[in-house]
C-alpha atoms as a PDB file:
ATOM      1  CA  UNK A   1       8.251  12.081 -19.446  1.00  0.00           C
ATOM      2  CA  UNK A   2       9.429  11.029 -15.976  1.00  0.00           C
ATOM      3  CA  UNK A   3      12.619  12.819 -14.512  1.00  0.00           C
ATOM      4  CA  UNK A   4      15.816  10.951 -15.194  1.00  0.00           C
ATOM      5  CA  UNK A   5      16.587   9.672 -10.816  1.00  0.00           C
ATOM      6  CA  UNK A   6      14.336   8.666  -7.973  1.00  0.00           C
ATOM      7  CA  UNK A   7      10.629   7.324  -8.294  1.00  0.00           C
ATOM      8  CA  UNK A   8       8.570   9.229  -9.828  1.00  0.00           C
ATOM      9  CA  UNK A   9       3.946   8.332 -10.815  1.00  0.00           C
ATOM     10  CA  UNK A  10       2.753   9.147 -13.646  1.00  0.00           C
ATOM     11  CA  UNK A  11      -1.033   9.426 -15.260  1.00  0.00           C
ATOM     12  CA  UNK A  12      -1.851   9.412 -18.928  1.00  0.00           C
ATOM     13  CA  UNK A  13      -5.109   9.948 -19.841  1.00  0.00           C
ATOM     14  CA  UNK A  14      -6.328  10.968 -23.320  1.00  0.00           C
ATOM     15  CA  UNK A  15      -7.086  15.153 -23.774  1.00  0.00           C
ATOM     16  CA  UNK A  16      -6.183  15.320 -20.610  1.00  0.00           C
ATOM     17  CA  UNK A  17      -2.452  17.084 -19.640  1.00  0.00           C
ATOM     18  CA  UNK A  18      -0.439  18.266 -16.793  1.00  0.00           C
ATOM     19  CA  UNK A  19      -1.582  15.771 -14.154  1.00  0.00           C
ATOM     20  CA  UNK A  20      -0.251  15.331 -11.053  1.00  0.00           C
ATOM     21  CA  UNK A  21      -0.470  12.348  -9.084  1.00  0.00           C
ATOM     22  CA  UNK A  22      -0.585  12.760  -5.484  1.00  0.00           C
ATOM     23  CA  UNK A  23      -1.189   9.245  -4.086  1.00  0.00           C
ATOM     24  CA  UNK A  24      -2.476   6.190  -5.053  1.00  0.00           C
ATOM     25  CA  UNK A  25      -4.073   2.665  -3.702  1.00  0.00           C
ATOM     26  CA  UNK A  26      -3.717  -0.168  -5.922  1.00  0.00           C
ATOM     27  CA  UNK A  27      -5.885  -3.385  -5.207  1.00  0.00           C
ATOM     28  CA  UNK A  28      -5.364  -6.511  -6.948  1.00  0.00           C
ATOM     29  CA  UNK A  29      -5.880 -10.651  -6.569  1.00  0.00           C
ATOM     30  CA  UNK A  30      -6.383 -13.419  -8.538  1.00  0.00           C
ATOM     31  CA  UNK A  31     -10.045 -13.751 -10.002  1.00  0.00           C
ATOM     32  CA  UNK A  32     -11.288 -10.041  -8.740  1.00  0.00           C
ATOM     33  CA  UNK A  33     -11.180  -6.759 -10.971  1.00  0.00           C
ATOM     34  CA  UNK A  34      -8.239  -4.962  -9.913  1.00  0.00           C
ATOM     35  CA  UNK A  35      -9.053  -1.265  -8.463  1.00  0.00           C
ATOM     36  CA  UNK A  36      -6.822   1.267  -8.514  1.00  0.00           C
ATOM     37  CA  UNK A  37      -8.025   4.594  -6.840  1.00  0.00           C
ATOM     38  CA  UNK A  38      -5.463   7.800  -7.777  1.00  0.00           C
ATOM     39  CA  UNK A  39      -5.653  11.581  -6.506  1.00  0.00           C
ATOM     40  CA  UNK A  40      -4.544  14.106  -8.632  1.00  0.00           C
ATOM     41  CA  UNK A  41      -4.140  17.920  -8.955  1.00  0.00           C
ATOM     42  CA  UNK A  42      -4.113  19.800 -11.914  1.00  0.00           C
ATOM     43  CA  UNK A  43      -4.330  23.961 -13.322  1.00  0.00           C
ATOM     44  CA  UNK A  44      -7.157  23.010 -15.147  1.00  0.00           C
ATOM     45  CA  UNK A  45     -10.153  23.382 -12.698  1.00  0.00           C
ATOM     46  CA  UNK A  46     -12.848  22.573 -15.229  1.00  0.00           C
ATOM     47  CA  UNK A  47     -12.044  18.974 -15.782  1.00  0.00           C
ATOM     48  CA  UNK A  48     -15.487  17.653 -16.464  1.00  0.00           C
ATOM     49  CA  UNK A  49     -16.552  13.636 -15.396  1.00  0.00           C
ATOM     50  CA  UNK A  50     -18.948  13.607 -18.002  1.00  0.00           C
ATOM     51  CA  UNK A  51     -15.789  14.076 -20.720  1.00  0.00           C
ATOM     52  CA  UNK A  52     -13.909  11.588 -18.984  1.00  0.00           C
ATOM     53  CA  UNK A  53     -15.847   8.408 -17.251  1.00  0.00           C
ATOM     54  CA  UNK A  54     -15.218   5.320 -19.412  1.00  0.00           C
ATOM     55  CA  UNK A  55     -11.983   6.350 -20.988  1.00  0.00           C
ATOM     56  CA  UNK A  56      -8.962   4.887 -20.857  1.00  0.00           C
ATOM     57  CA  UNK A  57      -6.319   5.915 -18.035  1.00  0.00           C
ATOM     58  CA  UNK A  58      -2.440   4.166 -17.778  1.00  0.00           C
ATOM     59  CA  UNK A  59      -0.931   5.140 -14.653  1.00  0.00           C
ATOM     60  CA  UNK A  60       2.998   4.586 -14.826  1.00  0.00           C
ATOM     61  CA  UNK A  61       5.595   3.818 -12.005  1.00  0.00           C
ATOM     62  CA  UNK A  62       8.893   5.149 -12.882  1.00  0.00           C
ATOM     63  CA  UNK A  63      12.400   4.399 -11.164  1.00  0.00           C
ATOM     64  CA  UNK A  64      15.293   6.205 -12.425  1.00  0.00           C
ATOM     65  CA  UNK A  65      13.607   6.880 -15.459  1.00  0.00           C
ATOM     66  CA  UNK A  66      12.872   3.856 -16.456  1.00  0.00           C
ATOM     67  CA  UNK A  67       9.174   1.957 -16.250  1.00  0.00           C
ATOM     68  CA  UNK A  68       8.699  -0.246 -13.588  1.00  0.00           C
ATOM     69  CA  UNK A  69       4.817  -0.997 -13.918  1.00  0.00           C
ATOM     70  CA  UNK A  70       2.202   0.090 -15.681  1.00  0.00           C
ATOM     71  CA  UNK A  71      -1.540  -0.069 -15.035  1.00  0.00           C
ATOM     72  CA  UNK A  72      -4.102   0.423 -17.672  1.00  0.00           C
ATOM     73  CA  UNK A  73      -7.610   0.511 -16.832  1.00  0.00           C
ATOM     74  CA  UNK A  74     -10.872   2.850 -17.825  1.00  0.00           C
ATOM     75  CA  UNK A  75     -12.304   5.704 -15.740  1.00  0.00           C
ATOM     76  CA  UNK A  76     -14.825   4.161 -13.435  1.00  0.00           C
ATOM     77  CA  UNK A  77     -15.507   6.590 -10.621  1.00  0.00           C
ATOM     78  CA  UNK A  78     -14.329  10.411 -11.010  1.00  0.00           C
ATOM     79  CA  UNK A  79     -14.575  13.415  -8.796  1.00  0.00           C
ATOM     80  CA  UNK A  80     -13.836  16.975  -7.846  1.00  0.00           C
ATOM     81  CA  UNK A  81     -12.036  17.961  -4.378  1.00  0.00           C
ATOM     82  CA  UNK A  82     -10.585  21.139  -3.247  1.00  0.00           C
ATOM     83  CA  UNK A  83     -10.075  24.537  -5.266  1.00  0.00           C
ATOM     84  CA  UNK A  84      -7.113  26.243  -4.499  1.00  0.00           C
ATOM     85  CA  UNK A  85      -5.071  29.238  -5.707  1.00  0.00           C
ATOM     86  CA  UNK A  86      -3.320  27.742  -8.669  1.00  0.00           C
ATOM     87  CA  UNK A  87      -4.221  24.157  -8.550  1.00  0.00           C
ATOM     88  CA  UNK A  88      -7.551  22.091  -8.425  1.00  0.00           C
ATOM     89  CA  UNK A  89      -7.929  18.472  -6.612  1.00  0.00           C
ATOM     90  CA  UNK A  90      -9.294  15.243  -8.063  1.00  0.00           C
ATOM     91  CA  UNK A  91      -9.898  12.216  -7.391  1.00  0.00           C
ATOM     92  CA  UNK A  92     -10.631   8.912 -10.039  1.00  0.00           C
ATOM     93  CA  UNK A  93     -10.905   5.298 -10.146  1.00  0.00           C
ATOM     94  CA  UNK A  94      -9.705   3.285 -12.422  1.00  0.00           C
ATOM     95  CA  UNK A  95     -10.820  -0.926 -13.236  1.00  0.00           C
ATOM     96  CA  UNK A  96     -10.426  -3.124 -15.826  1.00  0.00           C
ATOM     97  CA  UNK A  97     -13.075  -3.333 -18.812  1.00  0.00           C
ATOM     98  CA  UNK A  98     -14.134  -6.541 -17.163  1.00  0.00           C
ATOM     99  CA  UNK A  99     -15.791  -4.905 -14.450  1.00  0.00           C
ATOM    100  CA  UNK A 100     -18.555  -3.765 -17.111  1.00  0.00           C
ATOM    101  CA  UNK A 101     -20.003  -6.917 -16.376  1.00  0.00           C
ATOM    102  CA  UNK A 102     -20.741  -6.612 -13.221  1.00  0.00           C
ATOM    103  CA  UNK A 103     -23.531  -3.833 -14.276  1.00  0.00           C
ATOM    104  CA  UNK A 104     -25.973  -6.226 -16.326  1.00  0.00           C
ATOM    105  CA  UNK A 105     -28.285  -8.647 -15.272  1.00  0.00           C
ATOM    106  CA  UNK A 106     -29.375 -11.267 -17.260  1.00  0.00           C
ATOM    107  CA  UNK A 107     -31.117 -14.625 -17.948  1.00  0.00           C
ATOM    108  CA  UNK A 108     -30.637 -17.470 -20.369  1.00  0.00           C
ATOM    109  CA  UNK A 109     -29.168 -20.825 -21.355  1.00  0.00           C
ATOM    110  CA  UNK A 110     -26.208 -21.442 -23.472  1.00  0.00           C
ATOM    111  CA  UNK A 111     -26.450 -25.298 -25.451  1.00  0.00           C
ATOM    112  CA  UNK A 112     -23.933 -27.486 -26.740  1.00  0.00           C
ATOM    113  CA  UNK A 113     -20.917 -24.783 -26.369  1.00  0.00           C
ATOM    114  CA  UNK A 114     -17.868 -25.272 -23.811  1.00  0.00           C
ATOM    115  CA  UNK A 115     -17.306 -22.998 -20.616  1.00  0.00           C
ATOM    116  CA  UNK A 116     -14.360 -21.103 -22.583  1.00  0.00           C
ATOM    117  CA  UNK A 117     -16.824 -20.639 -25.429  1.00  0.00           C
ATOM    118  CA  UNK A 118     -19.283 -18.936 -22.955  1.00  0.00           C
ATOM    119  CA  UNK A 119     -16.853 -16.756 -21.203  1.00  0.00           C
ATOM    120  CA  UNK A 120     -15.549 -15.243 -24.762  1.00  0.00           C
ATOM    121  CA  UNK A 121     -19.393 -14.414 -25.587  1.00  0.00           C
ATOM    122  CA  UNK A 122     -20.213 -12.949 -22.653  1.00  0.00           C
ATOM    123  CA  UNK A 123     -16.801 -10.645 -23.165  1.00  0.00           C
ATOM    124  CA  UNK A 124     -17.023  -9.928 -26.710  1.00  0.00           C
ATOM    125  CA  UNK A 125     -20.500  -8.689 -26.108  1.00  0.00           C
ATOM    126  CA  UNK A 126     -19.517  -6.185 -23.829  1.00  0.00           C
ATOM    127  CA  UNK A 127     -16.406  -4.702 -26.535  1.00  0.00           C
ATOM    128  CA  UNK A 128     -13.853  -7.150 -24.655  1.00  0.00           C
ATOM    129  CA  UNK A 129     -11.661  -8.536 -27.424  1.00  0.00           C
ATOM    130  CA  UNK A 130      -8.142  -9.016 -25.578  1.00  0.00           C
ATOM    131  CA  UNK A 131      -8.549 -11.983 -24.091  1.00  0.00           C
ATOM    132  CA  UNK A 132      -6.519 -14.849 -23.762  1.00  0.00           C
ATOM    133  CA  UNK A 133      -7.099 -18.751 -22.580  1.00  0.00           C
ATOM    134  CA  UNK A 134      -3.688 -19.736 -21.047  1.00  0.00           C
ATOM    135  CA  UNK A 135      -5.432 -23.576 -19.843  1.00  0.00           C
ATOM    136  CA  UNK A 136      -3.720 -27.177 -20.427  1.00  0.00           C
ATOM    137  CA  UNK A 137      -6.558 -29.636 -20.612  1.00  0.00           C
ATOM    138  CA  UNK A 138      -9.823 -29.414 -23.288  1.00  0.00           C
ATOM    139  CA  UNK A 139     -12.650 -28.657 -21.075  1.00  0.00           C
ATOM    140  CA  UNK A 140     -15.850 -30.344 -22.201  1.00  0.00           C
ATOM    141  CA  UNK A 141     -19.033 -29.135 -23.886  1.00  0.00           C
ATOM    142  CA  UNK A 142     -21.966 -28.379 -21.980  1.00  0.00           C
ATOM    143  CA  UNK A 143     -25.375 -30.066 -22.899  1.00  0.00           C
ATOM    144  CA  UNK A 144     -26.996 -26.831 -21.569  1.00  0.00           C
ATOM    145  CA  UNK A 145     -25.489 -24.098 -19.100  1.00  0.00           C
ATOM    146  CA  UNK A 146     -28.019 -21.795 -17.281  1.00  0.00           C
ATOM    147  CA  UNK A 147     -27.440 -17.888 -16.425  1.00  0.00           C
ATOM    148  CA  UNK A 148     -29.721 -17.128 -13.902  1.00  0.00           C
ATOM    149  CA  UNK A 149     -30.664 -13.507 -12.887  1.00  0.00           C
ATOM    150  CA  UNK A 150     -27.120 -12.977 -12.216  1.00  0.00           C
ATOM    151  CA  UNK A 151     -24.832 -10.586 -13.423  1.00  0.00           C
ATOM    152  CA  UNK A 152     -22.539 -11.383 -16.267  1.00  0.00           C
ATOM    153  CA  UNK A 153     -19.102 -11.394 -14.276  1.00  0.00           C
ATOM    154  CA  UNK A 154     -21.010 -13.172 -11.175  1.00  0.00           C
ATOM    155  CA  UNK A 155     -22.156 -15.727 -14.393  1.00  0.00           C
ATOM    156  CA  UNK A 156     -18.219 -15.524 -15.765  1.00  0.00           C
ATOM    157  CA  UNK A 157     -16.866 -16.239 -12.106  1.00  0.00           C
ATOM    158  CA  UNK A 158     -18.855 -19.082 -11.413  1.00  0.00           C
ATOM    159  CA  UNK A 159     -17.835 -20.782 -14.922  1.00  0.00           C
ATOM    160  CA  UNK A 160     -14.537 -20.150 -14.178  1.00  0.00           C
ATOM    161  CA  UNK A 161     -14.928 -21.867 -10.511  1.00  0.00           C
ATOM    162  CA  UNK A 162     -16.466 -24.628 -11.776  1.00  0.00           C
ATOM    163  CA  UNK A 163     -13.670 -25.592 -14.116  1.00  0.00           C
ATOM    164  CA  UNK A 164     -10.583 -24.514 -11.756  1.00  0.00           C
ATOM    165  CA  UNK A 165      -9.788 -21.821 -13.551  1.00  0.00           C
ATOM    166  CA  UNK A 166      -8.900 -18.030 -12.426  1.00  0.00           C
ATOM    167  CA  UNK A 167      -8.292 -14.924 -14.360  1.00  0.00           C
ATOM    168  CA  UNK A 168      -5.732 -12.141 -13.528  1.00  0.00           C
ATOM    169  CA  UNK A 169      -4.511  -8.980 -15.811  1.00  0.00           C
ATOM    170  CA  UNK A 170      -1.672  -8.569 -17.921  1.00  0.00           C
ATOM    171  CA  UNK A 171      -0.860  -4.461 -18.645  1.00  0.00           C
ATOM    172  CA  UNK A 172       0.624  -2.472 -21.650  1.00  0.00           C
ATOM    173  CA  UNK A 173       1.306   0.723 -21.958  1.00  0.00           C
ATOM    174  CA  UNK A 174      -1.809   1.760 -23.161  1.00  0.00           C
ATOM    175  CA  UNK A 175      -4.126  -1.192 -22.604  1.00  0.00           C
ATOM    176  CA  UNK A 176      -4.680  -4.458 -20.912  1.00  0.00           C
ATOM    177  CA  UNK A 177      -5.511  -8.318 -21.789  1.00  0.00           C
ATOM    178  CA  UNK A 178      -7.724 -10.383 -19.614  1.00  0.00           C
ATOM    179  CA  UNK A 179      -6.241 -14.021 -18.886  1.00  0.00           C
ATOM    180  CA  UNK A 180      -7.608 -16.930 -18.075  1.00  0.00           C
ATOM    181  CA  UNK A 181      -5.553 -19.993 -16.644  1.00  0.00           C
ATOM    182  CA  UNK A 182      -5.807 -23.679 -14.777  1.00  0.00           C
ATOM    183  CA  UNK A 183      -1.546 -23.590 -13.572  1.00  0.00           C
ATOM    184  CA  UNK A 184       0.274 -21.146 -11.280  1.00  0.00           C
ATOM    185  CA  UNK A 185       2.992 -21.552 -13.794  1.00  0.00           C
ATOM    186  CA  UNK A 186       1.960 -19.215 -16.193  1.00  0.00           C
ATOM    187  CA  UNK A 187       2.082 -16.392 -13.271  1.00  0.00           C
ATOM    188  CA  UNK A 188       4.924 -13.917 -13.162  1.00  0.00           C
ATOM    189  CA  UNK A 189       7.818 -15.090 -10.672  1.00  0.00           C
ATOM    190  CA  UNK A 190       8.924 -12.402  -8.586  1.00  0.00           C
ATOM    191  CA  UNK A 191      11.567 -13.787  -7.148  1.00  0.00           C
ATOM    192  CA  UNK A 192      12.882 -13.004  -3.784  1.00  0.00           C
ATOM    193  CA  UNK A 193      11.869  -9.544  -2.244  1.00  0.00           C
ATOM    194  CA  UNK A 194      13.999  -8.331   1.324  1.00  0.00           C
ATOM    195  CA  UNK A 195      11.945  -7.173   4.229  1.00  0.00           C
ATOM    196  CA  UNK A 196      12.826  -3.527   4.823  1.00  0.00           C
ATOM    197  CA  UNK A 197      10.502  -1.699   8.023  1.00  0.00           C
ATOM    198  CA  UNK A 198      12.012   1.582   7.650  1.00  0.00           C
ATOM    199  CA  UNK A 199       9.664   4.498   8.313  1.00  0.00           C
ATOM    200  CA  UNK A 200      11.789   6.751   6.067  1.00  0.00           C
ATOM    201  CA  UNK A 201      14.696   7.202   3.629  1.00  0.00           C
ATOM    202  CA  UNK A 202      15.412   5.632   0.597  1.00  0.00           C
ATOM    203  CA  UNK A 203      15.095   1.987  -0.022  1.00  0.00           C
ATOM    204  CA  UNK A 204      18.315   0.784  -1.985  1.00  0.00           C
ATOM    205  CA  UNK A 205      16.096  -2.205  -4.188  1.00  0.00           C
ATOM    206  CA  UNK A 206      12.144  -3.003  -3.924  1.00  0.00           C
ATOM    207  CA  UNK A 207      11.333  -4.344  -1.214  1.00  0.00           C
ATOM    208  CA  UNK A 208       8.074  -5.698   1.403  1.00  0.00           C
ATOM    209  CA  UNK A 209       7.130  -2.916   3.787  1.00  0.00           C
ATOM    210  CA  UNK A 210       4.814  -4.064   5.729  1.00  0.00           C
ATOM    211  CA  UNK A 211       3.728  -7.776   6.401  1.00  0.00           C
ATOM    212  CA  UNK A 212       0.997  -9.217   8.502  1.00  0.00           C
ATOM    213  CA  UNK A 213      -0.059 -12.959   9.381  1.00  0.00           C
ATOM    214  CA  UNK A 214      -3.571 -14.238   9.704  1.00  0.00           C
ATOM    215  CA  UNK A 215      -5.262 -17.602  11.466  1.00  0.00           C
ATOM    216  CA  UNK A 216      -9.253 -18.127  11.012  1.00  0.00           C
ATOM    217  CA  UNK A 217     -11.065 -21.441  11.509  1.00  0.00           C
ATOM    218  CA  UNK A 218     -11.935 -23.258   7.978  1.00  0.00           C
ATOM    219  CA  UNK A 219     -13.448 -26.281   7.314  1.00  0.00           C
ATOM    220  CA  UNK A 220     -11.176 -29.545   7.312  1.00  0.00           C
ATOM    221  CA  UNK A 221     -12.896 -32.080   4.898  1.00  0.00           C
ATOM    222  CA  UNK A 222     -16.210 -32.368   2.956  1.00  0.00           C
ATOM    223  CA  UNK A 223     -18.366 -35.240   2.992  1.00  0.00           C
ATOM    224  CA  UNK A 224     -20.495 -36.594  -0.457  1.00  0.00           C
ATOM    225  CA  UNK A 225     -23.262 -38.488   0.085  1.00  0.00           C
ATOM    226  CA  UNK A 226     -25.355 -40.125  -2.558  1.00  0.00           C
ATOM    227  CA  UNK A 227     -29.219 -40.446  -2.216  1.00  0.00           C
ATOM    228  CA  UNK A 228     -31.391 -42.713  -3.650  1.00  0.00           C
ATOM    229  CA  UNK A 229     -35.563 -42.065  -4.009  1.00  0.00           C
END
């Protein structure tokens, strides 16, 4: 239970109690597994990896007691740091089930089946059953679609490029669905967020922190030509 004022992190992970969370880094985009890497202390210095890799993990953000965001992933990456007098260090990774794919190569050919019917295969092999198809227009049915020694979520991405569509996560309190979608629309509006640079002190609303601006050289147009043998 979060205190009742300020911001306060919290970590709830199955058999596991009295965790502390120290800091965290939280990466996320459209069409990527999200990564969230947390450090942690805790009295117990015997937490073992092997007891906890592949579980479930939420991590909530409290403000005033009240949730502000949750993030629900499994245990991909987990280590031990520094022993000290009372309190033990560690450090763990959490991403979404969908990154599971990304650990199997395979080959084969899917016929007469549509690109959504494909990408809800190649999830429910893998134990992925919350996922949800948030797209406006029938996509058609494939005489044949090839997997070639490529992973599943390399496979999954390419479908998903190939019909302008991109996936992002959607979190509960003690899971998370995977989404896939063809309008901007169905994204969460945010709304208006003031720009606040302040190395220190309390912020009075959420805010942007830090902002940067970036200019590379892309490509202006493509040209399609047709050939004829």
């Amino acid at each position: 239970m979060a205190l009742s004022t300020g911001l306060q992190f919290t970590l709830t992970l199955s058999g596991v109690d009295n965790l502390a969370v120290i800091d965290f880094t939280h990466r996320e985009a459209l069409s990527q597994p999200f990564e969230l890497a947390i450090h942690l202390a805790s009295h117990d210095g015997n937490l073992d990896a092997a007891d906890l890799l592949d579980r479930g993990a939420t991590l909530t953000i409290w403000q005033d007691g009240e949730p502000l965001r949750r993030v629900h992933g499994i245990v991909s990456e987990f280590g031990r740091g520094d022993r000290g007098h009372r309190r033990t260090f560690y450090s763990l990774v959490l991403r979404p089930a969908l990154w599971r794919l990304s650990l199997r190569h395979n080959s084969r050919i899917f016929q007469k089946v549509d690109p959504l019917t494909i990408i809800n295969t190649l999830c429910d092999e893998r134990g992925i059953r919350d996922v949800a198809f948030a797209v406006t227009r029938e996509l058609p049915e494939r005489e044949y679609c090839v997997q070639y020694r490529e992973t599943d979520l390399a496979f999954i991405e390419r479908l998903a490029a190939e019909e302008g569509l991109f996936y992002f996560h959607e979190f509960a309190e003690s899971s998370h669905r995977l989404v896939f979608a063809d309008d901007p629309q169905v994204l969460t509006n945010l709304g208006e967020r003031p720009y606040n640079s302040r190395a220190g002190g309390p912020a009075p609303t959420r805010h942007v922190r830090k902002l940067s601006h970036t200019a590379r050289v892309a490509a202006a147009s493509a040209t399609l030509k047709r050939l004829q043998l």
